[in-house]
PDB file of N, CA and C in Angstrom:
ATOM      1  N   UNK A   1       0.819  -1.201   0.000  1.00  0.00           N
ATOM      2  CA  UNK A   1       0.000   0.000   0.000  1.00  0.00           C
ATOM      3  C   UNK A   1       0.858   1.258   0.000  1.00  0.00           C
ATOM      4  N   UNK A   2       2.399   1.527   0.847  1.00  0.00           N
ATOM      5  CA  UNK A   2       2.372   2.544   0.610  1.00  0.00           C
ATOM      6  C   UNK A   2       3.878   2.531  -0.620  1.00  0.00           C
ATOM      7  N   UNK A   3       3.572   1.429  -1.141  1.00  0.00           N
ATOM      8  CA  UNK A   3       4.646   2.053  -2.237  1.00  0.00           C
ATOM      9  C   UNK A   3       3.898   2.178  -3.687  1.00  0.00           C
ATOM     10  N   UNK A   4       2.585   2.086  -3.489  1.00  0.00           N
ATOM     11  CA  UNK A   4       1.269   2.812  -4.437  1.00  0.00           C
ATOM     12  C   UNK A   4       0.986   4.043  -3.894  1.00  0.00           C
ATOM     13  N   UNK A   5       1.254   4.309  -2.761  1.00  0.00           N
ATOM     14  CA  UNK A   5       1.167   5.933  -2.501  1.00  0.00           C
ATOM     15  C   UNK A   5       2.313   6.336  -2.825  1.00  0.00           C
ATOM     16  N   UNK A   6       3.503   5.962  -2.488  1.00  0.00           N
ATOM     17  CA  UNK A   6       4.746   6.414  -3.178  1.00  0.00           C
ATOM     18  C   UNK A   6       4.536   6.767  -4.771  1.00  0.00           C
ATOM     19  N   UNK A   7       4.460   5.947  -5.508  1.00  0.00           N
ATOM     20  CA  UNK A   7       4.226   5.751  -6.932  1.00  0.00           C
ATOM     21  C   UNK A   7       3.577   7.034  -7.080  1.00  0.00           C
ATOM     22  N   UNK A   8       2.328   6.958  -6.800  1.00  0.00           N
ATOM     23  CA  UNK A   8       1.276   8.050  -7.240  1.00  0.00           C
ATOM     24  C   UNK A   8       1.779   9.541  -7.003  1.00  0.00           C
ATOM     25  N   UNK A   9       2.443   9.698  -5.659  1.00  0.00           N
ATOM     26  CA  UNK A   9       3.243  11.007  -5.267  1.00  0.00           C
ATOM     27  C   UNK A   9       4.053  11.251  -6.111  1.00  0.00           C
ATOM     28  N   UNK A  10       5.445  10.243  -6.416  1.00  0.00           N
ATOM     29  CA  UNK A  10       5.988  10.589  -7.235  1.00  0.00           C
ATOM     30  C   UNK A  10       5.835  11.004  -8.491  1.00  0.00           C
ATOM     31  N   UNK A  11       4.286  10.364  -8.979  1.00  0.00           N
ATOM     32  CA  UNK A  11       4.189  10.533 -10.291  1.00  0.00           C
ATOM     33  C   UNK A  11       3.310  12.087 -10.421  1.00  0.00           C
ATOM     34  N   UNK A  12       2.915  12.795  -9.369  1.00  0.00           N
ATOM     35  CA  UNK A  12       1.951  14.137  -9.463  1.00  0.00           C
ATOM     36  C   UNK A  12       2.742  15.027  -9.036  1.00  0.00           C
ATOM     37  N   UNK A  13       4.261  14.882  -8.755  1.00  0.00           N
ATOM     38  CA  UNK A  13       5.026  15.828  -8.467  1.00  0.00           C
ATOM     39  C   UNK A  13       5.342  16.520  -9.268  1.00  0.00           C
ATOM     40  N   UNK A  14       5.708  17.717  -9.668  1.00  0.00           N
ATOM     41  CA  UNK A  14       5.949  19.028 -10.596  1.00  0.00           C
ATOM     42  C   UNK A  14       7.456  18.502 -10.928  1.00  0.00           C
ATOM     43  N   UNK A  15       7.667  18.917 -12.332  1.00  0.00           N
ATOM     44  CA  UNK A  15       8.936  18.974 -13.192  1.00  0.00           C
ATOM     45  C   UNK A  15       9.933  19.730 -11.808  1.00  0.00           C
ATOM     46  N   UNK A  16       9.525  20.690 -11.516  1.00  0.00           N
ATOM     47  CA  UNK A  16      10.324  21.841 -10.774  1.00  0.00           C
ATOM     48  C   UNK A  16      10.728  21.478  -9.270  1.00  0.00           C
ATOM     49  N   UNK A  17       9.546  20.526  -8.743  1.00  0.00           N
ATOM     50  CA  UNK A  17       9.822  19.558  -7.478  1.00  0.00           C
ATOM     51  C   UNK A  17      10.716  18.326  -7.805  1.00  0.00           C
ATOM     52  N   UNK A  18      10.926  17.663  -8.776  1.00  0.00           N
ATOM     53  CA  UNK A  18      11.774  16.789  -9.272  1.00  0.00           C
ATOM     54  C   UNK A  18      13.198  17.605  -9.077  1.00  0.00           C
ATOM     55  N   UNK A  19      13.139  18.610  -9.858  1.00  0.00           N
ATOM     56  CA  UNK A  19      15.074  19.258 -10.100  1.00  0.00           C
ATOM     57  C   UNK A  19      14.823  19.630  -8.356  1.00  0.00           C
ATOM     58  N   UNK A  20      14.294  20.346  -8.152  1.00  0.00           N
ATOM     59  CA  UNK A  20      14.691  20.738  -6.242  1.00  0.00           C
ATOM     60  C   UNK A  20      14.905  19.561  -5.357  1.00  0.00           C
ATOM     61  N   UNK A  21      14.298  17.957  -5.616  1.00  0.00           N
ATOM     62  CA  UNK A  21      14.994  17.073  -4.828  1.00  0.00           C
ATOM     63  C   UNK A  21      16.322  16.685  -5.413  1.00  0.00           C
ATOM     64  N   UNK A  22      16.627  16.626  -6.918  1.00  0.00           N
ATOM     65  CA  UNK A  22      17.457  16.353  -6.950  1.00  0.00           C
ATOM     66  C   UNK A  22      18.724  17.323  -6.643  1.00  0.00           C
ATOM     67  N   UNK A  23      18.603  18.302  -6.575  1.00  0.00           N
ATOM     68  CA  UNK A  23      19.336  19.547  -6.507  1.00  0.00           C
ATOM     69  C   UNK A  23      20.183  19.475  -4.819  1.00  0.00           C
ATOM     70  N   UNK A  24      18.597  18.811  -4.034  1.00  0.00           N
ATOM     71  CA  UNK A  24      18.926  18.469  -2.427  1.00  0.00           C
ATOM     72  C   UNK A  24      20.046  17.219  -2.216  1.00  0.00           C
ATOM     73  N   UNK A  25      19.771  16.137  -3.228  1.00  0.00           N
ATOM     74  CA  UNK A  25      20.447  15.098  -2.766  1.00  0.00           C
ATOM     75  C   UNK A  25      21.956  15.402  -3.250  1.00  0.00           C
ATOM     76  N   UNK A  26      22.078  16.016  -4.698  1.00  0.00           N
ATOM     77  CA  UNK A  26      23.427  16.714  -4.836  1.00  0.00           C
ATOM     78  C   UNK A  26      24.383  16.799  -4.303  1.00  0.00           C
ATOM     79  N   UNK A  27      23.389  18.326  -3.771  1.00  0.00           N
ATOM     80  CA  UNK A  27      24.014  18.933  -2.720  1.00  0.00           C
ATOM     81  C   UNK A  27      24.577  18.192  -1.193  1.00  0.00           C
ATOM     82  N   UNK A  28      23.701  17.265  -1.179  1.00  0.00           N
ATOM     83  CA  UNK A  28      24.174  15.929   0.360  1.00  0.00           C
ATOM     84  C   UNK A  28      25.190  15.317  -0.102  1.00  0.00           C
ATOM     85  N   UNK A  29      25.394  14.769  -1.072  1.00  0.00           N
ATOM     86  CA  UNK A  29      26.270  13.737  -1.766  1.00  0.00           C
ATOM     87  C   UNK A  29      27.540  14.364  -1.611  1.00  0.00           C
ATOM     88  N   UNK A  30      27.606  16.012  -2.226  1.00  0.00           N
ATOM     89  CA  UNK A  30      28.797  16.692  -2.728  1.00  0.00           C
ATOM     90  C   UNK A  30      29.775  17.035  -1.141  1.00  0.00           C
ATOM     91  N   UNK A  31      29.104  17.777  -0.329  1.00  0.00           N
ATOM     92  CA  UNK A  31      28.844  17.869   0.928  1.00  0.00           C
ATOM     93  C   UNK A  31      29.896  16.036   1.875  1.00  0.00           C
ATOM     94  N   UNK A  32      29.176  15.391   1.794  1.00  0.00           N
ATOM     95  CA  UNK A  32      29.457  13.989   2.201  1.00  0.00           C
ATOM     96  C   UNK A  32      30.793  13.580   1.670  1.00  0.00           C
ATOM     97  N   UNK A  33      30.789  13.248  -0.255  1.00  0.00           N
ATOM     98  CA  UNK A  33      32.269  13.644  -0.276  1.00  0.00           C
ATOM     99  C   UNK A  33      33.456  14.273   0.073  1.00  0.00           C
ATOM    100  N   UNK A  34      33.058  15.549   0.035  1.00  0.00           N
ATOM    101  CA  UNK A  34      34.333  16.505   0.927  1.00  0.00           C
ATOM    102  C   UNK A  34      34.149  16.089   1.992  1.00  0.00           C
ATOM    103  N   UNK A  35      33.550  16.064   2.702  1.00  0.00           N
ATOM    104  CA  UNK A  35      33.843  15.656   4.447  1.00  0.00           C
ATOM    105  C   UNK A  35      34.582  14.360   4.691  1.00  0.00           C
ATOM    106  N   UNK A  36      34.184  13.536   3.823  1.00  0.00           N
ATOM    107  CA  UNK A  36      35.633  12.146   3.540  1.00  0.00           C
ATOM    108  C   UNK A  36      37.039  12.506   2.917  1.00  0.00           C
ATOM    109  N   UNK A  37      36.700  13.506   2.090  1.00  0.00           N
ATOM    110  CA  UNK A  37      38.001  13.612   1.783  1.00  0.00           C
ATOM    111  C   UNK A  37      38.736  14.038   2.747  1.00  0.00           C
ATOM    112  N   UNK A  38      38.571  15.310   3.460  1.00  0.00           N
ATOM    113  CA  UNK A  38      38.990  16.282   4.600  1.00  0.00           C
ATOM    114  C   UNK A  38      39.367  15.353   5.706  1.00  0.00           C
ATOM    115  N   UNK A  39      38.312  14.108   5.929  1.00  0.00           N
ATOM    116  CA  UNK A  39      38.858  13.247   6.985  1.00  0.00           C
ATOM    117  C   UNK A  39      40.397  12.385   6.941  1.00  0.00           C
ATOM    118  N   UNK A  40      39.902  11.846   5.166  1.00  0.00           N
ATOM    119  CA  UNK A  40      40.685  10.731   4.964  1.00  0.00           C
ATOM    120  C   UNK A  40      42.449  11.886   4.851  1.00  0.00           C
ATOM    121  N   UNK A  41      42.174  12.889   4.132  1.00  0.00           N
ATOM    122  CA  UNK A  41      42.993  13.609   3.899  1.00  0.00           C
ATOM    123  C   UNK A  41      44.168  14.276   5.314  1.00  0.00           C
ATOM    124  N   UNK A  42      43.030  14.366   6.526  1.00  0.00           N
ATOM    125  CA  UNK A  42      43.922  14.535   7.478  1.00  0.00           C
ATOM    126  C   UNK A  42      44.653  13.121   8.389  1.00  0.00           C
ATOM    127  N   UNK A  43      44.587  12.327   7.893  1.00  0.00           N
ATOM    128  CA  UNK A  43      45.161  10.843   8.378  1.00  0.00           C
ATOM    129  C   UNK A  43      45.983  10.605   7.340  1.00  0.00           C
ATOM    130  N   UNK A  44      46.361  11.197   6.528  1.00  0.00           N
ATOM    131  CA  UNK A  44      47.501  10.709   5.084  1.00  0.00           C
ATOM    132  C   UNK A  44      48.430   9.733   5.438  1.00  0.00           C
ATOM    133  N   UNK A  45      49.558  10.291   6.753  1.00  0.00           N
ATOM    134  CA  UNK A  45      50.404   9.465   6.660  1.00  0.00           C
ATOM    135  C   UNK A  45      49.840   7.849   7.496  1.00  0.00           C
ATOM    136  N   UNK A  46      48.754   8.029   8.477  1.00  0.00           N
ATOM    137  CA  UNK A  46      49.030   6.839   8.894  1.00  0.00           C
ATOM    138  C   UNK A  46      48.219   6.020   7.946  1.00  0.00           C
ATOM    139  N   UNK A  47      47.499   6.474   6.823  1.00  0.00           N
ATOM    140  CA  UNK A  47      47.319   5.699   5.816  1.00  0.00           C
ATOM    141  C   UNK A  47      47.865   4.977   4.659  1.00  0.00           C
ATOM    142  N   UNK A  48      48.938   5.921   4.460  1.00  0.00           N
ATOM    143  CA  UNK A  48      49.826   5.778   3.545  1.00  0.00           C
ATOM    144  C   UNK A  48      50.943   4.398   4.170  1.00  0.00           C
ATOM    145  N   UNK A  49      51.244   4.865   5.452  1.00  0.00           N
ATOM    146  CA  UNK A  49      52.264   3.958   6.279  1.00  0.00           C
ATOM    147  C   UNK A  49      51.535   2.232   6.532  1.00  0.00           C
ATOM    148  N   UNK A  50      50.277   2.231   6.503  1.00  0.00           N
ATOM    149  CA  UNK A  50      49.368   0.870   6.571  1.00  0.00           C
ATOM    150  C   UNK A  50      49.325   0.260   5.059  1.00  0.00           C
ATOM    151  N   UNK A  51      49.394   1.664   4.335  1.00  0.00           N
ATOM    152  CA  UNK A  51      49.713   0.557   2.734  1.00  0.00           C
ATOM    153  C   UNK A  51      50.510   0.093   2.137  1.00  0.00           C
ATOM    154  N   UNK A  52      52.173   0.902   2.870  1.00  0.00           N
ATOM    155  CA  UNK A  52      53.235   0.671   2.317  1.00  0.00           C
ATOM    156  C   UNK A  52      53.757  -0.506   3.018  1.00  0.00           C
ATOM    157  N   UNK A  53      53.324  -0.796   4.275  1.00  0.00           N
ATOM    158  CA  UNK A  53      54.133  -1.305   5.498  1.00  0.00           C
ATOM    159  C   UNK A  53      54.115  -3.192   5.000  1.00  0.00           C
ATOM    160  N   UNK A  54      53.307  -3.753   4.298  1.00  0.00           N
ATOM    161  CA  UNK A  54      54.045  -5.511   3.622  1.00  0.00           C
ATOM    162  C   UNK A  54      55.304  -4.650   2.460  1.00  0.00           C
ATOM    163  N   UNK A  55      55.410  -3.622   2.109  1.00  0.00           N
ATOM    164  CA  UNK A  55      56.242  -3.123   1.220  1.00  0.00           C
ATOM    165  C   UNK A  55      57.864  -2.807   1.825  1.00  0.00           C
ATOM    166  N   UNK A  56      57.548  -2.021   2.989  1.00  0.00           N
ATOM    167  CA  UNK A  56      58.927  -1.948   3.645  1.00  0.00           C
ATOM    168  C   UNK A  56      59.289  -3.077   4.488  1.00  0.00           C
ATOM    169  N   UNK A  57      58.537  -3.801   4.960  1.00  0.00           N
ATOM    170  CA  UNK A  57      58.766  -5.118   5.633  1.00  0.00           C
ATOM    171  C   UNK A  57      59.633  -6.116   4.926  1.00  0.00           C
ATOM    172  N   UNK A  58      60.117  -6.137   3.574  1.00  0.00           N
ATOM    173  CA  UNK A  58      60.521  -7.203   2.814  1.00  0.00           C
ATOM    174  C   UNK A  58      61.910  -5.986   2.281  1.00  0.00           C
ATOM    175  N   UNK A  59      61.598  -4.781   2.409  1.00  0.00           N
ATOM    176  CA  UNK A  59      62.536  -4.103   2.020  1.00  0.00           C
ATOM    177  C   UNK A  59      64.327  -4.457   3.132  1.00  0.00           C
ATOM    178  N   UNK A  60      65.108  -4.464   2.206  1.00  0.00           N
ATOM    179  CA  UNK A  60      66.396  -4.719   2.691  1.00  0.00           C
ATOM    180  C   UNK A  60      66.843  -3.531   3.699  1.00  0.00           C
ATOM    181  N   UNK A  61      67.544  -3.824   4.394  1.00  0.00           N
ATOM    182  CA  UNK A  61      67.927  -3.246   5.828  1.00  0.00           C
ATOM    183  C   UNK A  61      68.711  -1.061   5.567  1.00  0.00           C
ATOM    184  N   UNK A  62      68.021  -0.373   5.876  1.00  0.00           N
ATOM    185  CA  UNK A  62      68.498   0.896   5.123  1.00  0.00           C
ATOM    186  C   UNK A  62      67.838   1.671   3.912  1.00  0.00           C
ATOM    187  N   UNK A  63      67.685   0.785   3.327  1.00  0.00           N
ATOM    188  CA  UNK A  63      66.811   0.841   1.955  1.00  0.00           C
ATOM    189  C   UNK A  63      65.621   1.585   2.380  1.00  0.00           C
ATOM    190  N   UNK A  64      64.990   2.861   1.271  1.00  0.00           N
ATOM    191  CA  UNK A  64      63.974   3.572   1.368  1.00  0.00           C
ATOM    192  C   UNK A  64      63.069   3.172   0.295  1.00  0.00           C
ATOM    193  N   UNK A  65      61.846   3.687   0.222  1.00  0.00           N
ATOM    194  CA  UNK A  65      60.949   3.469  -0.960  1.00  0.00           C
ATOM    195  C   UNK A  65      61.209   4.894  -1.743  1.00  0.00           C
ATOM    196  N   UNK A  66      61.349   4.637  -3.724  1.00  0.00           N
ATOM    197  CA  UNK A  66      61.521   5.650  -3.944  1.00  0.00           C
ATOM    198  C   UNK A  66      60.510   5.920  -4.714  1.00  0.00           C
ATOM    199  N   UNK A  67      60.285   6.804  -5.295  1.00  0.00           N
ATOM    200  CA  UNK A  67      58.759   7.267  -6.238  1.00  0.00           C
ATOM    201  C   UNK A  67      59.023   7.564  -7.543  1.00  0.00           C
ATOM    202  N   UNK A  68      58.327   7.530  -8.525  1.00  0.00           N
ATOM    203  CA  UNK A  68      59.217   7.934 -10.494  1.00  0.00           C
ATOM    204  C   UNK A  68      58.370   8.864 -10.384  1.00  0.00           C
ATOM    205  N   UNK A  69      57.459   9.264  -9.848  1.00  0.00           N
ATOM    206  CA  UNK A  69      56.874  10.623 -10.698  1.00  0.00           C
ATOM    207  C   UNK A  69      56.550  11.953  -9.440  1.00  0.00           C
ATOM    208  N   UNK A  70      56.736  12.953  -9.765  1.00  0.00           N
ATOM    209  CA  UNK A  70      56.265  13.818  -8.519  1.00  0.00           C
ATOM    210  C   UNK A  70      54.851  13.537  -7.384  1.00  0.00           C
ATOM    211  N   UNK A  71      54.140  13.471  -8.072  1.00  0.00           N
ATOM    212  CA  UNK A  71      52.488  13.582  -7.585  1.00  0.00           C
ATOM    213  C   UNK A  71      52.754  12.236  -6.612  1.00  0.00           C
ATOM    214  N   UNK A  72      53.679  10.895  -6.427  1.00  0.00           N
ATOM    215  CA  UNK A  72      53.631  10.004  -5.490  1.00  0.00           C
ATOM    216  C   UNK A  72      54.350  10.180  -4.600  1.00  0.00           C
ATOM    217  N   UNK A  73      55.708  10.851  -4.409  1.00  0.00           N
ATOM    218  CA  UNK A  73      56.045  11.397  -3.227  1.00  0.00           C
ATOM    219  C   UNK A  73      54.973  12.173  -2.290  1.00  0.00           C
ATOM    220  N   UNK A  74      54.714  13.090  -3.176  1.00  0.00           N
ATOM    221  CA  UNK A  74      54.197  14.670  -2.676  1.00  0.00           C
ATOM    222  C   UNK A  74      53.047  13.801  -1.562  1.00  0.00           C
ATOM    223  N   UNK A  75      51.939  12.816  -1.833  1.00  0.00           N
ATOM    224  CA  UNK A  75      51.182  12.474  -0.574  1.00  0.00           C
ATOM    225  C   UNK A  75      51.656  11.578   0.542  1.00  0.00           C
ATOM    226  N   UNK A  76      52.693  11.284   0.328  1.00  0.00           N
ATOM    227  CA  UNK A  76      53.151  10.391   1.068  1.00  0.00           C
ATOM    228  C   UNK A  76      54.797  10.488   2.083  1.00  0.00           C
ATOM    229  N   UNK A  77      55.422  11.449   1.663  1.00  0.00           N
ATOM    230  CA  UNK A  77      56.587  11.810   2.043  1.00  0.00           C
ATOM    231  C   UNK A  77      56.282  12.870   3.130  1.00  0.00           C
TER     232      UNK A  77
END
């Protein structure tokens, strides 16, 4: 029953009420992203250090990890 009231709502809703929910969820989505990024972004290194770490574990004694292109240092160094 109420996903025939759903149906019917959805279907008598205005062109202009359609773009304003979608405009809302957007806006939540876009919102939600940045706030992960900002999170994940302020934990870099101990993220970076949990992905590298079976990598330096096998690495020989002294030995560093090195990077070929700029942009892979720069988040991780």
């Amino acid at each position: 029953m109420t996903d025939q009231n759903s149906t019917e709502q959805f279907e008598s809703q205005a062109l202009t009420e359609h773009l304003r929910e979608l405009r809302t969820c957007l806006i939540v989505s876009f919102v939600a992203v940045f706030l992960g990024f900002c999170a994940s972004y302020a934990f870099i290194r101990p993220i970076g250090h949990r992905f590298f770490q079976p990598l330096t574990e096998v690495l020989p004694e002294g030995s560093s990890l090195i990077f070929t292109s700029y942009q892979e240092g720069f988040f991780f160094i």
